[in-house]
Protein backbone atom coordinates (compact mmCIF):
# COMPACT_ATOMS: atom_id res chain seq x y z
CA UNK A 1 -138.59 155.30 -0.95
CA UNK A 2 -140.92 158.53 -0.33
CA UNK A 3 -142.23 156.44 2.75
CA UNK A 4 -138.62 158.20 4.47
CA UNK A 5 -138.99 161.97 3.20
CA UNK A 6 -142.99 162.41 3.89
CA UNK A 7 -144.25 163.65 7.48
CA UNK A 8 -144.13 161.58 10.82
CA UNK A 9 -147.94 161.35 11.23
CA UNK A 10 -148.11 159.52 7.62
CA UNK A 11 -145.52 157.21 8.18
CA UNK A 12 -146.94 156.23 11.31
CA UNK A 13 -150.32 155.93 10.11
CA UNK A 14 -149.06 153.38 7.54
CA UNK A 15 -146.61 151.24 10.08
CA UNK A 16 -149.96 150.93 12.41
CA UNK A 17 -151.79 150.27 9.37
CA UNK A 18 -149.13 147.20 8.18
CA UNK A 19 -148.65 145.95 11.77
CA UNK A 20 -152.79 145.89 12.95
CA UNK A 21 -153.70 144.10 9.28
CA UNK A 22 -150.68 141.53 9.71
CA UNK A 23 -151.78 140.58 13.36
CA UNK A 24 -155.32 139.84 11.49
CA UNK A 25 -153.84 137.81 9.74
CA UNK A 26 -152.21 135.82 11.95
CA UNK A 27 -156.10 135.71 13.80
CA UNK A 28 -157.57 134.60 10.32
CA UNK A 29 -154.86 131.93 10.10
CA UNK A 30 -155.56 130.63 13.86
CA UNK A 31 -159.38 130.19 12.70
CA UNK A 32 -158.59 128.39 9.93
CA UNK A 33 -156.27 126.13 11.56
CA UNK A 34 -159.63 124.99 13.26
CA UNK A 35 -161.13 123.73 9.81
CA UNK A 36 -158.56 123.54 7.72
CA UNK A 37 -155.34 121.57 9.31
CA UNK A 38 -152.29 122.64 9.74
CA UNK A 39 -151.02 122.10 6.36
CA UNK A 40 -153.76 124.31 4.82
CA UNK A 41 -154.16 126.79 7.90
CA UNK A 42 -149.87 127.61 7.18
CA UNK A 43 -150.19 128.13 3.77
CA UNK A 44 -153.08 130.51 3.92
CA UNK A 45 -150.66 132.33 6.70
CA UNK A 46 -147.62 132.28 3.98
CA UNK A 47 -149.72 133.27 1.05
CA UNK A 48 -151.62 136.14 2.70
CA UNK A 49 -148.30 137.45 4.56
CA UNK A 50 -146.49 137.28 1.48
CA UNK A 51 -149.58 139.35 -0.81
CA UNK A 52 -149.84 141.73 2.04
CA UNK A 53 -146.32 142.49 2.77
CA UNK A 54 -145.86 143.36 -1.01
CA UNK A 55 -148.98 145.35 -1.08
CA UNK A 56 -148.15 147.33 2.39
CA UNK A 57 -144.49 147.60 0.41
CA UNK A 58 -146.19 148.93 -2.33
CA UNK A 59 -148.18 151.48 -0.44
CA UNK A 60 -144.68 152.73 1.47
CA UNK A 61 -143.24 153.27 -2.38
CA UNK A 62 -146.87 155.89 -3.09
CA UNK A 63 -147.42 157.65 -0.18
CA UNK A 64 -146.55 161.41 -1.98
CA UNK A 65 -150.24 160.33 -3.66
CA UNK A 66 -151.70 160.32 -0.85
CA UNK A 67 -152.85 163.96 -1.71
CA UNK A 68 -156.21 165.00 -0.89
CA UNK A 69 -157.70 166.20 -4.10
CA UNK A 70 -159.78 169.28 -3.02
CA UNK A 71 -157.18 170.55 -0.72
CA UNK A 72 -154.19 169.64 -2.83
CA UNK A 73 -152.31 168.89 0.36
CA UNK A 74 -150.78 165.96 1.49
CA UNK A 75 -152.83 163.69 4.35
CA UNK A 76 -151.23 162.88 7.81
CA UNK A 77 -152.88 159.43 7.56
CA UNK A 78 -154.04 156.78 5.03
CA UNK A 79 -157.38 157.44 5.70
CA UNK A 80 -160.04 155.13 6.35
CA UNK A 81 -161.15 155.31 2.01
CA UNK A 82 -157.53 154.32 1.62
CA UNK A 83 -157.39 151.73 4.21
CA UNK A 84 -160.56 149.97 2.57
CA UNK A 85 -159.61 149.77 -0.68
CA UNK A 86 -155.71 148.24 0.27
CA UNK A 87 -158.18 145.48 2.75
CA UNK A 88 -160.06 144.67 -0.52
CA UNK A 89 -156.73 144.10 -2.36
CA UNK A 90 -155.90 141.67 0.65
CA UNK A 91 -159.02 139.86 0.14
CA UNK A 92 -158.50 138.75 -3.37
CA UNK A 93 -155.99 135.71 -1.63
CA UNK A 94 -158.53 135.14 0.92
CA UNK A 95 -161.58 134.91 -1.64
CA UNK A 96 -159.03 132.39 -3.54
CA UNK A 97 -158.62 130.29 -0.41
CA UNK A 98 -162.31 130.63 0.84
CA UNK A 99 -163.02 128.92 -2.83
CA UNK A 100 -160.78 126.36 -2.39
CA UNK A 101 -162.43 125.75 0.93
CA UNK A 102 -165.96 125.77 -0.88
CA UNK A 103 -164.76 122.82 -3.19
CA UNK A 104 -163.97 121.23 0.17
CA UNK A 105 -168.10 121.55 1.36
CA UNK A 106 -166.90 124.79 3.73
CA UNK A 107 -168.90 127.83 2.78
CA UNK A 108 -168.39 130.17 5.01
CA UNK A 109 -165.42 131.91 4.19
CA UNK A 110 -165.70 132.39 1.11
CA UNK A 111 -169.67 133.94 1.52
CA UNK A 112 -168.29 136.17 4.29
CA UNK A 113 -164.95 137.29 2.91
CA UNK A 114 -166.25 138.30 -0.35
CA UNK A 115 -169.74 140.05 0.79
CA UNK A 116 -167.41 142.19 3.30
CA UNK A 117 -164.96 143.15 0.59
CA UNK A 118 -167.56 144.19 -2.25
CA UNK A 119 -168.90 146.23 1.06
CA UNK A 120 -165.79 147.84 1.10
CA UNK A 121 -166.08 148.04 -2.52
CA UNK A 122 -169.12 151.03 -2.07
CA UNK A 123 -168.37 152.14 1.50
CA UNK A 124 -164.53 153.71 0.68
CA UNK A 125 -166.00 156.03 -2.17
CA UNK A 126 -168.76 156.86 0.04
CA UNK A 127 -166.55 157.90 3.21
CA UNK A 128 -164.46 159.55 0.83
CA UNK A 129 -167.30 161.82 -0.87
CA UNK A 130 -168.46 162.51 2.84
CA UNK A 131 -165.21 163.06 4.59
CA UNK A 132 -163.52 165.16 1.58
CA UNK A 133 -160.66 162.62 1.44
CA UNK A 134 -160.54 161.78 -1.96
CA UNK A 135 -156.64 161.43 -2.78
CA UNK A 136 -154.80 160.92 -5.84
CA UNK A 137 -153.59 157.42 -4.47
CA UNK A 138 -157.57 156.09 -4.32
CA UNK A 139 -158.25 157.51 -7.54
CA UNK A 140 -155.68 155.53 -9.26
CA UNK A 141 -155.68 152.57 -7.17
CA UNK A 142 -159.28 151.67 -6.68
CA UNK A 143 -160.21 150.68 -10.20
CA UNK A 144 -157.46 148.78 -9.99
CA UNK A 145 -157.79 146.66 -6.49
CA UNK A 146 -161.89 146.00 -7.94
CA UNK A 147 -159.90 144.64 -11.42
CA UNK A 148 -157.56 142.12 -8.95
CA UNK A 149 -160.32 141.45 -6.39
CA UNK A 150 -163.64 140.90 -8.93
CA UNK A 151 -161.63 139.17 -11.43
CA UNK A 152 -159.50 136.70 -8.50
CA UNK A 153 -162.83 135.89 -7.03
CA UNK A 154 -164.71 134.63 -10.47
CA UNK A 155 -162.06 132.95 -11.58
CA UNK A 156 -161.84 131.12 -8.80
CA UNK A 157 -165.14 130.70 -8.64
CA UNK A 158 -165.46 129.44 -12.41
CA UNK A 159 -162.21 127.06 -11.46
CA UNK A 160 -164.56 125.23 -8.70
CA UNK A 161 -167.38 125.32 -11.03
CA UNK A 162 -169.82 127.63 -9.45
CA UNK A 163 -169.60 130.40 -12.44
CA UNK A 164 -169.39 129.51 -15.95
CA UNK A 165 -165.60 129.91 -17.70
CA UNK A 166 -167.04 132.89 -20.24
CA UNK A 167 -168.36 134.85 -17.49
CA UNK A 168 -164.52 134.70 -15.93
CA UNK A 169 -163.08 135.81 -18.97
CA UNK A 170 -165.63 138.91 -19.38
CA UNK A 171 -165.21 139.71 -16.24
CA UNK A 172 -161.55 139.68 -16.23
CA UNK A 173 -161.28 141.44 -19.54
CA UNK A 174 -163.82 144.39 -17.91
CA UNK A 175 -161.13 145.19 -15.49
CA UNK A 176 -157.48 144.50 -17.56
CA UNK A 177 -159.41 146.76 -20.59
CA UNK A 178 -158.76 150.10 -18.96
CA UNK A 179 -155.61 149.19 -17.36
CA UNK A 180 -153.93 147.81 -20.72
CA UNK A 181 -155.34 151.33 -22.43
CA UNK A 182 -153.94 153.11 -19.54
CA UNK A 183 -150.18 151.57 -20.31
CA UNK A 184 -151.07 152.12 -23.67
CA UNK A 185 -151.91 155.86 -23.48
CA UNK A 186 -148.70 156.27 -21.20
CA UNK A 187 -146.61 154.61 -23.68
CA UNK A 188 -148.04 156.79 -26.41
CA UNK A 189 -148.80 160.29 -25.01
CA UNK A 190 -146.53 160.12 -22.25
CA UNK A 191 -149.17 161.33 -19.70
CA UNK A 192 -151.11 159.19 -17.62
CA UNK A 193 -155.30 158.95 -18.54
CA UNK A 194 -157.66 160.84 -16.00
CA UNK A 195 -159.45 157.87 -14.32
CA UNK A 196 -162.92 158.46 -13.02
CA UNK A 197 -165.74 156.72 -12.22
CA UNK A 198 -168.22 156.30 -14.78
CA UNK A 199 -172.30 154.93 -13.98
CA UNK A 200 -172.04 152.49 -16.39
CA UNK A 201 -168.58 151.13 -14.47
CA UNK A 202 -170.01 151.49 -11.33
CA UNK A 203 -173.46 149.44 -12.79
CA UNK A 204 -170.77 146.97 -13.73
CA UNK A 205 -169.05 146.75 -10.58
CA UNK A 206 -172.14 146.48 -8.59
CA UNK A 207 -173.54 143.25 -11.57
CA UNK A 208 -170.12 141.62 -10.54
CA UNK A 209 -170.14 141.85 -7.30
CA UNK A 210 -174.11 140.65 -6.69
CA UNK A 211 -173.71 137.93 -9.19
CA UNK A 212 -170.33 136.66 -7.75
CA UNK A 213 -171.92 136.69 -4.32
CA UNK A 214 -175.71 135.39 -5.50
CA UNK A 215 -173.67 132.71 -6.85
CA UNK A 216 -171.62 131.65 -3.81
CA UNK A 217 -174.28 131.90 -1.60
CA UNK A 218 -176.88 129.87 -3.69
CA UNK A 219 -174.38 127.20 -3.44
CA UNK A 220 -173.57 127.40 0.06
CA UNK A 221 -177.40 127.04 0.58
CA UNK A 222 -178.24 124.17 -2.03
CA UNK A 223 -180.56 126.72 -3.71
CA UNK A 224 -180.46 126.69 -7.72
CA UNK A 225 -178.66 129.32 -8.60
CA UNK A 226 -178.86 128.09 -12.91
CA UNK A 227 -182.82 128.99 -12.88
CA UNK A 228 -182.12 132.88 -12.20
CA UNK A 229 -178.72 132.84 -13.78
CA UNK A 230 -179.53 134.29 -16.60
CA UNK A 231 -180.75 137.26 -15.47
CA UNK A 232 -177.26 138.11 -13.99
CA UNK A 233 -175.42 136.42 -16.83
CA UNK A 234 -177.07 139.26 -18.85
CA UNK A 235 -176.64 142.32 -16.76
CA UNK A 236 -173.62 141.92 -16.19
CA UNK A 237 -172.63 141.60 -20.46
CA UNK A 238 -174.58 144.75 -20.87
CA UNK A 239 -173.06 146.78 -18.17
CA UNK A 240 -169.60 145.69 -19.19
CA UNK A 241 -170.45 146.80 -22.64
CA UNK A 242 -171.44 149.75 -21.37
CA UNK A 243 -168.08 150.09 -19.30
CA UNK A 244 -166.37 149.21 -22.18
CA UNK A 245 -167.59 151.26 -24.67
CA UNK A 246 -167.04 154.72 -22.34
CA UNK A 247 -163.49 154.13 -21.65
CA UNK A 248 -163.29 153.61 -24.89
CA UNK A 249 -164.63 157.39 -25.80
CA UNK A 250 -163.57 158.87 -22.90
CA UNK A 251 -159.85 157.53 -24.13
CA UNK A 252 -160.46 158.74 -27.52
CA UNK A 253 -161.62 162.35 -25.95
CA UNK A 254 -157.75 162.64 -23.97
CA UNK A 255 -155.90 162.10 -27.08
């Protein structure tokens, strides 16, 4: 594991990092207890101890990328960016759960989890612009976590009934798209593609995330969600045409 040959500061930085998030945990599972039962309250603790010990295990296996990119030296912590993006991966369970308590009548959860994470979902790039800390690890792994987190939260969503089925699917198929052509290219060309932000990915990121949330929150509220639904619906099938179609060129231009 590179977590054992990389400098004391880093691996420090990510123990603090495990232990502090897995105490949360235990704090989110204590709240829940209060509305939930026991029953549901321990397997929200399993689930989200289980998702975040392999993502904290996954993070120990890549911290060599956690390289800034303008400096081309490695960090001596995670980095607030980095820490962001890994919470947002954590919150696709609790989005899942805060669903499943929706179908149940309880809101709350589910409205708060997910508006914090698609926060998180603007504020990491942002800090990481500011700060300088942009590292190879975030630029791989963030279009990835928004894939797991955007497409775990309307699914579950469309599995409750709140979003339509199709809109899932698209959604889900705007975020596995550049990850299967990423295998793909590896496979082929033996080199991994260049990943970077696009504006029409980031106009689809922000559609998801606004209509996921417009959606949860109409329903928390009673409001009719159906009579402005359409207007969503629709930006979010042109931006992920737009997403799709420039991964699509800028895949053709690395071959």
């Amino acid at each position: 594991m590179q977590i054992f040959h990389l400098n004391e500061e880093l691996r420090g930085s990510w123990l603090r990092f495990t232990v502090l998030v897995g105490v949360a945990i235990v704090i989110a599972a204590a709240v829940a207890l209060r509305f939930a039962g026991v029953n549901e309250a321990s397997w929200f603790l399993g689930t989200s101890l289980l998702w975040w010990s392999i993502l904290s295990f996954d993070l120990a296996l890549h911290l060599g990328l956690m390289v800034n990119l303008e400096s081309g030296e490695l960090q001596h912590s995670l980095g607030w960016p980095n820490r962001l993006t890994e919470l947002r991966a954590l919150a696709a369970v609790w989005v899942a759960w805060g669903a499943h308590w929706a179908d149940g009548g309880v809101y709350l959860p589910l409205v708060l989890v997910f508006g914090l994470a698609a926060v998180t979902d603007l504020l990491d790039g942002w800090l990481a612009r500011r700060g300088h800390a942009s590292t190879r690890w975030g630029r791989l792994y963030d279009p990835i976590v928004d894939g797991v987190f955007f497409s775990v939260a309307s699914i579950s969503l469309a599995v409750i009934g709140i979003l339509p089925q199709w809109l899932a699917a698209l959604v889900t198929l705007r975020y596995a798209f550049p990850i299967a052509g990423g295998i793909a290219f590896l496979l082929i060309r033996r080199r991994t593609l260049r990943v970077r932000h696009t504006p029409w990915g980031r106009a689809s990121s922000a559609g998801v995330a606004f209509t996921v949330f417009a959606a949860a929150a109409a329903a928390s509220l009673g409001l009719p969600f159906h009579i402005i639904a359409p207007v969503f619906y629709a930006f979010v099938g042109i931006t992920a045409l737009g997403a799709f179609v420039t991964i699509l060129i800028k895949g053709i231009e690395q071959v």
